[in-house]
PDB file of N, CA and C in Angstrom:
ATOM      1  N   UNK A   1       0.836  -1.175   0.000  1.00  0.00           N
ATOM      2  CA  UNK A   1       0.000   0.000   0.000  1.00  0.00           C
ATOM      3  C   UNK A   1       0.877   1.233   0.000  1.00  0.00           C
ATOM      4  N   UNK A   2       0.052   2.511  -0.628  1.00  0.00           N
ATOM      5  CA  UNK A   2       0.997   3.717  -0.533  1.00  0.00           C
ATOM      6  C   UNK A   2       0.573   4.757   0.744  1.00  0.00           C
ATOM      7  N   UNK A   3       1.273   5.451   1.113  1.00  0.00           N
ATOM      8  CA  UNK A   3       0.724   7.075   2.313  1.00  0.00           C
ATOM      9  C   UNK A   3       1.729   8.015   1.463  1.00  0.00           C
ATOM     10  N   UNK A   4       0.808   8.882   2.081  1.00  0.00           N
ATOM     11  CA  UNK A   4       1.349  10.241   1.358  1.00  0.00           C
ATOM     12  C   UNK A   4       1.714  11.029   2.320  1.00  0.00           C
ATOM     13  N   UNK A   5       3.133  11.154   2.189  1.00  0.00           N
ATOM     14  CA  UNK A   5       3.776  11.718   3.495  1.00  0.00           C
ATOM     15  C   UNK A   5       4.493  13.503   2.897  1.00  0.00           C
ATOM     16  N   UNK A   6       4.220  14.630   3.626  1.00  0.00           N
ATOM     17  CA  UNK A   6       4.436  15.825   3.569  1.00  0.00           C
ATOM     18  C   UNK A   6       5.483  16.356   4.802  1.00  0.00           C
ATOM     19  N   UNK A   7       6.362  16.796   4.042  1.00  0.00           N
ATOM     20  CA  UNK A   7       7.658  17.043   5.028  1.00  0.00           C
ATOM     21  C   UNK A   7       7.275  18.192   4.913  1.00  0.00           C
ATOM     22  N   UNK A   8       7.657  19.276   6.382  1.00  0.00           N
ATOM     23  CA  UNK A   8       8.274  20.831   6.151  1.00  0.00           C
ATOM     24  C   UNK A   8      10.134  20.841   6.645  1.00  0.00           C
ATOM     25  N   UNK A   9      10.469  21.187   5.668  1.00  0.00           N
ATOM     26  CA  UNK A   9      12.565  21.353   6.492  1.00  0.00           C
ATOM     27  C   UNK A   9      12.556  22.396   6.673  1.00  0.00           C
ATOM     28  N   UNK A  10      14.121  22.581   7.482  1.00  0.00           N
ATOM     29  CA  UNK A  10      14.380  23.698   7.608  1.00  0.00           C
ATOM     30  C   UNK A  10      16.291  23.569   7.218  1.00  0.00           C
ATOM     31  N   UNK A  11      16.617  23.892   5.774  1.00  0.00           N
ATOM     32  CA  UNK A  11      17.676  23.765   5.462  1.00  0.00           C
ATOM     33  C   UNK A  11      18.450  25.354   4.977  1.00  0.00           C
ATOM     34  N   UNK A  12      19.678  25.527   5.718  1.00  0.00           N
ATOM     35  CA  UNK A  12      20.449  26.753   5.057  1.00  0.00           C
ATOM     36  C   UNK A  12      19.313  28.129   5.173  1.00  0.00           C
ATOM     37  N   UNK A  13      19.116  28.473   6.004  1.00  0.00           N
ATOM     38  CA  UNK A  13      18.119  29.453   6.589  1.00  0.00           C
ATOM     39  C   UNK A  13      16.811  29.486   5.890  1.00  0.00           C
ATOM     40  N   UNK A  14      16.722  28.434   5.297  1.00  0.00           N
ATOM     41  CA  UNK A  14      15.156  28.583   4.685  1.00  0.00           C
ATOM     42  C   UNK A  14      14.389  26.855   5.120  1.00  0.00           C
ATOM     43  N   UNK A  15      12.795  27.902   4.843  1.00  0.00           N
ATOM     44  CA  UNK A  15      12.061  26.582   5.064  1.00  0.00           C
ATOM     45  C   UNK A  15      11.320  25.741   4.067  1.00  0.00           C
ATOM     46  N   UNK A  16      11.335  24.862   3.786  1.00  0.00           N
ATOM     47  CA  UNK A  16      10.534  23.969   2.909  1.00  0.00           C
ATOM     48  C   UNK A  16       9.382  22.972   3.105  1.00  0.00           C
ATOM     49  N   UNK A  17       8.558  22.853   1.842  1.00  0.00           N
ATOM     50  CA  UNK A  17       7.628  21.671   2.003  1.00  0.00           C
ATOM     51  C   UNK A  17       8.073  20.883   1.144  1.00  0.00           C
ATOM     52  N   UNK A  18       7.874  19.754   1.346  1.00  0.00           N
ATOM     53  CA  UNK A  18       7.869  18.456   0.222  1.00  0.00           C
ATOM     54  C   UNK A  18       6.430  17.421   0.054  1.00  0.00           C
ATOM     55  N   UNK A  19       6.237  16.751  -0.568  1.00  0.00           N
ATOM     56  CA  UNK A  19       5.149  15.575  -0.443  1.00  0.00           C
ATOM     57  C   UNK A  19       5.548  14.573  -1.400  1.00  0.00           C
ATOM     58  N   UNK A  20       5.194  13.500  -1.035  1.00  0.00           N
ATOM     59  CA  UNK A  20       5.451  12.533  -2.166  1.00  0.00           C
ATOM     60  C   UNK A  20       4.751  11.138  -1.295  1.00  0.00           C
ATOM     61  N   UNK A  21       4.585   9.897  -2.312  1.00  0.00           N
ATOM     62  CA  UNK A  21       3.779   8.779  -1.920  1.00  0.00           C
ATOM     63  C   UNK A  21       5.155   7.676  -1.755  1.00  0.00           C
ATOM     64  N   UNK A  22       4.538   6.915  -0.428  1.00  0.00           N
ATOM     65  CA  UNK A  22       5.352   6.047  -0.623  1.00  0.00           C
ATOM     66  C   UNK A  22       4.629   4.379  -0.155  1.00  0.00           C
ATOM     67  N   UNK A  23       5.548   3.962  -0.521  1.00  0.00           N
ATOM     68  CA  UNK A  23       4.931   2.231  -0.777  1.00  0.00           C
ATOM     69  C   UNK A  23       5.845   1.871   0.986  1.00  0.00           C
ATOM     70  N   UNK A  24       4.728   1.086   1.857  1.00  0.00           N
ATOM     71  CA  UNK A  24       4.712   0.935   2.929  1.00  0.00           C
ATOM     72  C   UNK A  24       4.349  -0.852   2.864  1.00  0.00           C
ATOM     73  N   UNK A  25       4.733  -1.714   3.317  1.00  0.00           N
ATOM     74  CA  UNK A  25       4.331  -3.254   3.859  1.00  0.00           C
ATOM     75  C   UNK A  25       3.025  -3.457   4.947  1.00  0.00           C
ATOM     76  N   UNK A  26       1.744  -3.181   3.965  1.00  0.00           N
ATOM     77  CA  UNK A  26       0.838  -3.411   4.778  1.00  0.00           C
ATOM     78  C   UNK A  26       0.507  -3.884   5.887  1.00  0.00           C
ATOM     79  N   UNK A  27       0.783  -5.146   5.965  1.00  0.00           N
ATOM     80  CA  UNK A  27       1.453  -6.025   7.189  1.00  0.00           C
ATOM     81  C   UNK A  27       1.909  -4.900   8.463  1.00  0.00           C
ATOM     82  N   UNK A  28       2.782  -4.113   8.085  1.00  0.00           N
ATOM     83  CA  UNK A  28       3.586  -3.085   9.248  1.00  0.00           C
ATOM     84  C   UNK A  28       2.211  -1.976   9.717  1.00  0.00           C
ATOM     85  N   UNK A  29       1.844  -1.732   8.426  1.00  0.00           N
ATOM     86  CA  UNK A  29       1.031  -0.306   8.593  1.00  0.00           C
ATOM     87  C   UNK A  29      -0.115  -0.619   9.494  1.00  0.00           C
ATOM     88  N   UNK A  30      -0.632  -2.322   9.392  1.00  0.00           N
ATOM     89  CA  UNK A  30      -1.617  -2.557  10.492  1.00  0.00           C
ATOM     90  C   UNK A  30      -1.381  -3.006  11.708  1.00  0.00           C
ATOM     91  N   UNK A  31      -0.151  -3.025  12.407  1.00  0.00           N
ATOM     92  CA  UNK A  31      -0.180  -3.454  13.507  1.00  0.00           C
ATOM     93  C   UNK A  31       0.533  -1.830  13.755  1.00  0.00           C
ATOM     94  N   UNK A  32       1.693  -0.947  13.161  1.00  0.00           N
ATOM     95  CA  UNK A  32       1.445   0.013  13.714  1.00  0.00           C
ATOM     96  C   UNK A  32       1.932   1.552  12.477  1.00  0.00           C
ATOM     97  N   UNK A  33       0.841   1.706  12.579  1.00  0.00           N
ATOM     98  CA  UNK A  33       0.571   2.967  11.055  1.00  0.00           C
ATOM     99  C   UNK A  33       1.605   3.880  11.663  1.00  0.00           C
ATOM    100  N   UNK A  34       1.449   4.616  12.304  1.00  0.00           N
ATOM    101  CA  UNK A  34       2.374   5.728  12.765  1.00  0.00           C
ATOM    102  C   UNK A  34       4.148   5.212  12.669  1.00  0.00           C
ATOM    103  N   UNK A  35       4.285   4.525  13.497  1.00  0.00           N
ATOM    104  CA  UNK A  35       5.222   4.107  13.250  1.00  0.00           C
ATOM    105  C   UNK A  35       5.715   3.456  11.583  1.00  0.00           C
ATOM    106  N   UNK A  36       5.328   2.799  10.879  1.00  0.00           N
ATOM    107  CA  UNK A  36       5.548   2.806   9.770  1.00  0.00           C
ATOM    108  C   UNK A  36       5.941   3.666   9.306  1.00  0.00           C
ATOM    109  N   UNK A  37       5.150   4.860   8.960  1.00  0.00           N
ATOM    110  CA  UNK A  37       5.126   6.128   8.305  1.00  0.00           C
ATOM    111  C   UNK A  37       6.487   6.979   8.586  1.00  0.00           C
ATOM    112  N   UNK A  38       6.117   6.825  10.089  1.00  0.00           N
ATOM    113  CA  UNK A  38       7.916   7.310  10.558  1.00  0.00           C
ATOM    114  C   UNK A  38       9.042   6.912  10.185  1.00  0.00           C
ATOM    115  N   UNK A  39       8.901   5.560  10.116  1.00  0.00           N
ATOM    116  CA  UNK A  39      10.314   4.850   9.284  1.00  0.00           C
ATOM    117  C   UNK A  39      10.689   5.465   8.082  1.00  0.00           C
ATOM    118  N   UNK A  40       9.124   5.218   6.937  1.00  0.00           N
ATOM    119  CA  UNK A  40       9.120   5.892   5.771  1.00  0.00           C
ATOM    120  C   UNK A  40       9.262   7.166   5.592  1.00  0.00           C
ATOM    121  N   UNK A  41       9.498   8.141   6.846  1.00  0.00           N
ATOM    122  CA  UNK A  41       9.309   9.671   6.165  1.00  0.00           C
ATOM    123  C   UNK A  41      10.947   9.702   6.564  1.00  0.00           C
ATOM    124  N   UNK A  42      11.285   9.163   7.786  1.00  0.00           N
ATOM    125  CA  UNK A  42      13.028   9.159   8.154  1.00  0.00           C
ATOM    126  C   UNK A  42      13.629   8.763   6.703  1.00  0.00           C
ATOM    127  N   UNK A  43      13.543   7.731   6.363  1.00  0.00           N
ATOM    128  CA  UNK A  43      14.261   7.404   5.141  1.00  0.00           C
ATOM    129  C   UNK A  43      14.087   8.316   3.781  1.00  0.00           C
ATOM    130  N   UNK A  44      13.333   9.374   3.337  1.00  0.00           N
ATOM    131  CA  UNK A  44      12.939  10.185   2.828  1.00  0.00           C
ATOM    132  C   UNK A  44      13.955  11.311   3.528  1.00  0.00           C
ATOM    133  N   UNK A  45      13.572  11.665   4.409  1.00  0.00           N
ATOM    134  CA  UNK A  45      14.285  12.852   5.035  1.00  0.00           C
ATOM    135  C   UNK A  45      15.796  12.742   4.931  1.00  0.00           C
ATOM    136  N   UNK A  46      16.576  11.372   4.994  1.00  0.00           N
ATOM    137  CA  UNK A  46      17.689  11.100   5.154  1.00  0.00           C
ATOM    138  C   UNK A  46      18.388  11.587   3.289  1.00  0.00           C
ATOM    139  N   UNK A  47      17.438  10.539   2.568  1.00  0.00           N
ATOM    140  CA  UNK A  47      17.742  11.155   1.228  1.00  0.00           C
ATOM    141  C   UNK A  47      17.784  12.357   0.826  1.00  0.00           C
ATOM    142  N   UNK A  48      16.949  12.960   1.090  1.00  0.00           N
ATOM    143  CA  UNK A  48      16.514  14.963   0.689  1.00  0.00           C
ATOM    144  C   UNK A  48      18.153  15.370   1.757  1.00  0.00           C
ATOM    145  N   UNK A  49      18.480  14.885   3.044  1.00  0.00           N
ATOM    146  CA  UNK A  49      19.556  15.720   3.727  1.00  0.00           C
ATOM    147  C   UNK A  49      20.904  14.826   2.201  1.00  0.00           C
ATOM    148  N   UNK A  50      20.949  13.617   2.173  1.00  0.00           N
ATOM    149  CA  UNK A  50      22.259  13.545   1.088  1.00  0.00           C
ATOM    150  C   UNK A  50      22.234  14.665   0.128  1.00  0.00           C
ATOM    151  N   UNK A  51      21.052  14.867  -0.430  1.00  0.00           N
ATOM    152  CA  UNK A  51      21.082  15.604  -1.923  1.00  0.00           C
ATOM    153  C   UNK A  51      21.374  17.246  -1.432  1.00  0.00           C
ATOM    154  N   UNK A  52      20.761  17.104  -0.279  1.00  0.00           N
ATOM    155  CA  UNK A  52      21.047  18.962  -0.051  1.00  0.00           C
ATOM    156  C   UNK A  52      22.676  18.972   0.028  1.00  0.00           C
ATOM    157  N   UNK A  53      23.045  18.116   0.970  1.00  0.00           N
ATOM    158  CA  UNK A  53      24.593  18.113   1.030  1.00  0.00           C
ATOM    159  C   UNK A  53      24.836  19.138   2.633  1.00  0.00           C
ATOM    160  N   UNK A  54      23.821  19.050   3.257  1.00  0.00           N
ATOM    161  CA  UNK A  54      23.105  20.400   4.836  1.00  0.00           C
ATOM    162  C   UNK A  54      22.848  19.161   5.432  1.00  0.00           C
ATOM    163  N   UNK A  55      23.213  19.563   6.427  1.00  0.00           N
ATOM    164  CA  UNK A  55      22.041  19.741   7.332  1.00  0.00           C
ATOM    165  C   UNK A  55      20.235  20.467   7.228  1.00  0.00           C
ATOM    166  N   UNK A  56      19.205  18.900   7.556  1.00  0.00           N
ATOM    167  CA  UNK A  56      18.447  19.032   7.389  1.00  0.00           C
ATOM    168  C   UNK A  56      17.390  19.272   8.846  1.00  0.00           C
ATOM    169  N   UNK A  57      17.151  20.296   8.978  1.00  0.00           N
ATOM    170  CA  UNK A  57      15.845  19.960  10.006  1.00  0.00           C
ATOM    171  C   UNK A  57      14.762  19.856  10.047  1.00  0.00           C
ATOM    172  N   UNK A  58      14.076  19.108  10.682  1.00  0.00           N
ATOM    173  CA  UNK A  58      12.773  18.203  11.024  1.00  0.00           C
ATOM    174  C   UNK A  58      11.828  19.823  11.393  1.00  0.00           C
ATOM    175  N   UNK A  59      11.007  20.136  10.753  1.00  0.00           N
ATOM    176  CA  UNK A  59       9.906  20.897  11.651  1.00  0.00           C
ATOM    177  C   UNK A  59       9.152  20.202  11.788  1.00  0.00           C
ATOM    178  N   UNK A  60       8.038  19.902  10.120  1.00  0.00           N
ATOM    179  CA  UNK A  60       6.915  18.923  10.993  1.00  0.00           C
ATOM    180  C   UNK A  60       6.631  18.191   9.953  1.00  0.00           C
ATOM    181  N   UNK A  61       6.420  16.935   9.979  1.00  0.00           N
ATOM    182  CA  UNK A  61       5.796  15.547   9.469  1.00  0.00           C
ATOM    183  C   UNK A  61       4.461  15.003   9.289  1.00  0.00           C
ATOM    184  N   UNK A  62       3.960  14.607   8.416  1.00  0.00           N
ATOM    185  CA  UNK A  62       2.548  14.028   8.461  1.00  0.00           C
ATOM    186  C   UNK A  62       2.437  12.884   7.368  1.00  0.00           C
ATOM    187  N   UNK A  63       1.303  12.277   7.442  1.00  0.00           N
ATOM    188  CA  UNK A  63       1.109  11.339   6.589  1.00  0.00           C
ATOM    189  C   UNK A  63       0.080  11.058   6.596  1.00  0.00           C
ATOM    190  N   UNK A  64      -0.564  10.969   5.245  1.00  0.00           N
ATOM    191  CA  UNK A  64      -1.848  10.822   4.916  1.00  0.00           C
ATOM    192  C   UNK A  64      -2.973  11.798   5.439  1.00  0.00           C
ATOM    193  N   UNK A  65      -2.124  13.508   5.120  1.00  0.00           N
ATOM    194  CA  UNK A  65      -2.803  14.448   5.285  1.00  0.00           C
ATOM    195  C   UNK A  65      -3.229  15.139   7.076  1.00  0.00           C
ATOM    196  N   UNK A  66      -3.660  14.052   7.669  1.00  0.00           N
ATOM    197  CA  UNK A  66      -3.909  15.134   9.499  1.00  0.00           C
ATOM    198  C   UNK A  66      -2.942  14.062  10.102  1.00  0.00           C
ATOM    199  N   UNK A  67      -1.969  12.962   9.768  1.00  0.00           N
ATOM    200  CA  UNK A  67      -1.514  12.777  10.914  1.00  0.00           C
ATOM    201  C   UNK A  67       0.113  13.134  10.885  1.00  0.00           C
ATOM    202  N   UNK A  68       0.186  13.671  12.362  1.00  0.00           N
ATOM    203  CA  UNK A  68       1.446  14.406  12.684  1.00  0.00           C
ATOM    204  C   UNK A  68       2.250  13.331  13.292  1.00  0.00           C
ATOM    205  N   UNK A  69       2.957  12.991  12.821  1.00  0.00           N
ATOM    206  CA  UNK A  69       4.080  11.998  13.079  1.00  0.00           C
ATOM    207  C   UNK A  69       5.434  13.196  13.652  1.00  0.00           C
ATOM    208  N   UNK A  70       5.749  13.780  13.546  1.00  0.00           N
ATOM    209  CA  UNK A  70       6.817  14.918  13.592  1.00  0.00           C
ATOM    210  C   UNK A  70       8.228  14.621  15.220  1.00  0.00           C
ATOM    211  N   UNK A  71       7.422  13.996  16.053  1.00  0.00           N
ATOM    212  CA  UNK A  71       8.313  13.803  16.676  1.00  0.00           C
ATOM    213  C   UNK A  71       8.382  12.096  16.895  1.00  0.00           C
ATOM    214  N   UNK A  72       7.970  11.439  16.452  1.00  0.00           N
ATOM    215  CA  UNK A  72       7.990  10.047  16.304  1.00  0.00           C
ATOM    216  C   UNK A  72       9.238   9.953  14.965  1.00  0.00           C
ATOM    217  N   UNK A  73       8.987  10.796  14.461  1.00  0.00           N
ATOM    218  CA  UNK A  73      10.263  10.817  12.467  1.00  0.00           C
ATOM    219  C   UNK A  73      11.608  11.160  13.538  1.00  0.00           C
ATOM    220  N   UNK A  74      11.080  11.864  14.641  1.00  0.00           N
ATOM    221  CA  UNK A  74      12.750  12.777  15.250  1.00  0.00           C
ATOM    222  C   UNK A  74      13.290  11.513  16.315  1.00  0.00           C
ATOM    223  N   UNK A  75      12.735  10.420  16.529  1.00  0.00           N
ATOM    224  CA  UNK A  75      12.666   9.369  17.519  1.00  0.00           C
ATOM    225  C   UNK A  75      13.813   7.958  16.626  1.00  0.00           C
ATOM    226  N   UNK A  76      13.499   8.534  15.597  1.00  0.00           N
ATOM    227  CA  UNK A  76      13.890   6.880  14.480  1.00  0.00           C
ATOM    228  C   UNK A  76      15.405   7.382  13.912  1.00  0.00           C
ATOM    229  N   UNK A  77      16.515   5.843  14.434  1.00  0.00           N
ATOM    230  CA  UNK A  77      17.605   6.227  14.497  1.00  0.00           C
ATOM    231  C   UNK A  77      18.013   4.882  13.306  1.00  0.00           C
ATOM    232  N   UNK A  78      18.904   4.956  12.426  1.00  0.00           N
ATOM    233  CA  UNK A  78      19.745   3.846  11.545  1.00  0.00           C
ATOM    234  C   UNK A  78      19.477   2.892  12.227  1.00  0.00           C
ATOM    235  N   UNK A  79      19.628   1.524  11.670  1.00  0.00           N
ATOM    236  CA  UNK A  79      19.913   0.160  12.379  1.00  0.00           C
ATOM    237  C   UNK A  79      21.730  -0.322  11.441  1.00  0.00           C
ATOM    238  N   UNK A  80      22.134  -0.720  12.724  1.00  0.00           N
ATOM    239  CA  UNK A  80      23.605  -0.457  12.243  1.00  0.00           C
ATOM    240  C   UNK A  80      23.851  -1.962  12.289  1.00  0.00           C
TER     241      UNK A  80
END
């Protein structure tokens, strides 16, 4: 299944929005949606900080339009 996850950053004194859909393992999204989403918007966020070549900051997160994930995305660390 897809969610549609909407970033705001805050890179190099300016702020941004992004949105884009992403493909999630249903399976995950029903035992726990939020968390999913968080995984999926971290890994998003991680890409957008490579390409800026910045430091990227987290303002606020959502997915699938009203839900605010924003400090659950700031919670999710690599698995090493």
């Amino acid at each position: 299944m897809n969610i549609t996850i909407k970033v705001y950053l805050h890179v190099k004194e300016t702020n941004f929005y992004q949105s884009g859909s992403f493909p999630v393992l249903n399976s995950d999204f029903k035992k726990d949606p939020d968390w999913t989403a968080a995984i999926a918007a971290y890994e998003w966020i991680q890409q957008i900080n490579k390409n800026m070549g910045d430091s990227v900051s987290i303002v606020q997160v959502f997915y699938n339009e009203e839900n605010d994930i924003t400090e659950l995305v700031k919670k999710v660390r690599p698995i090493i």
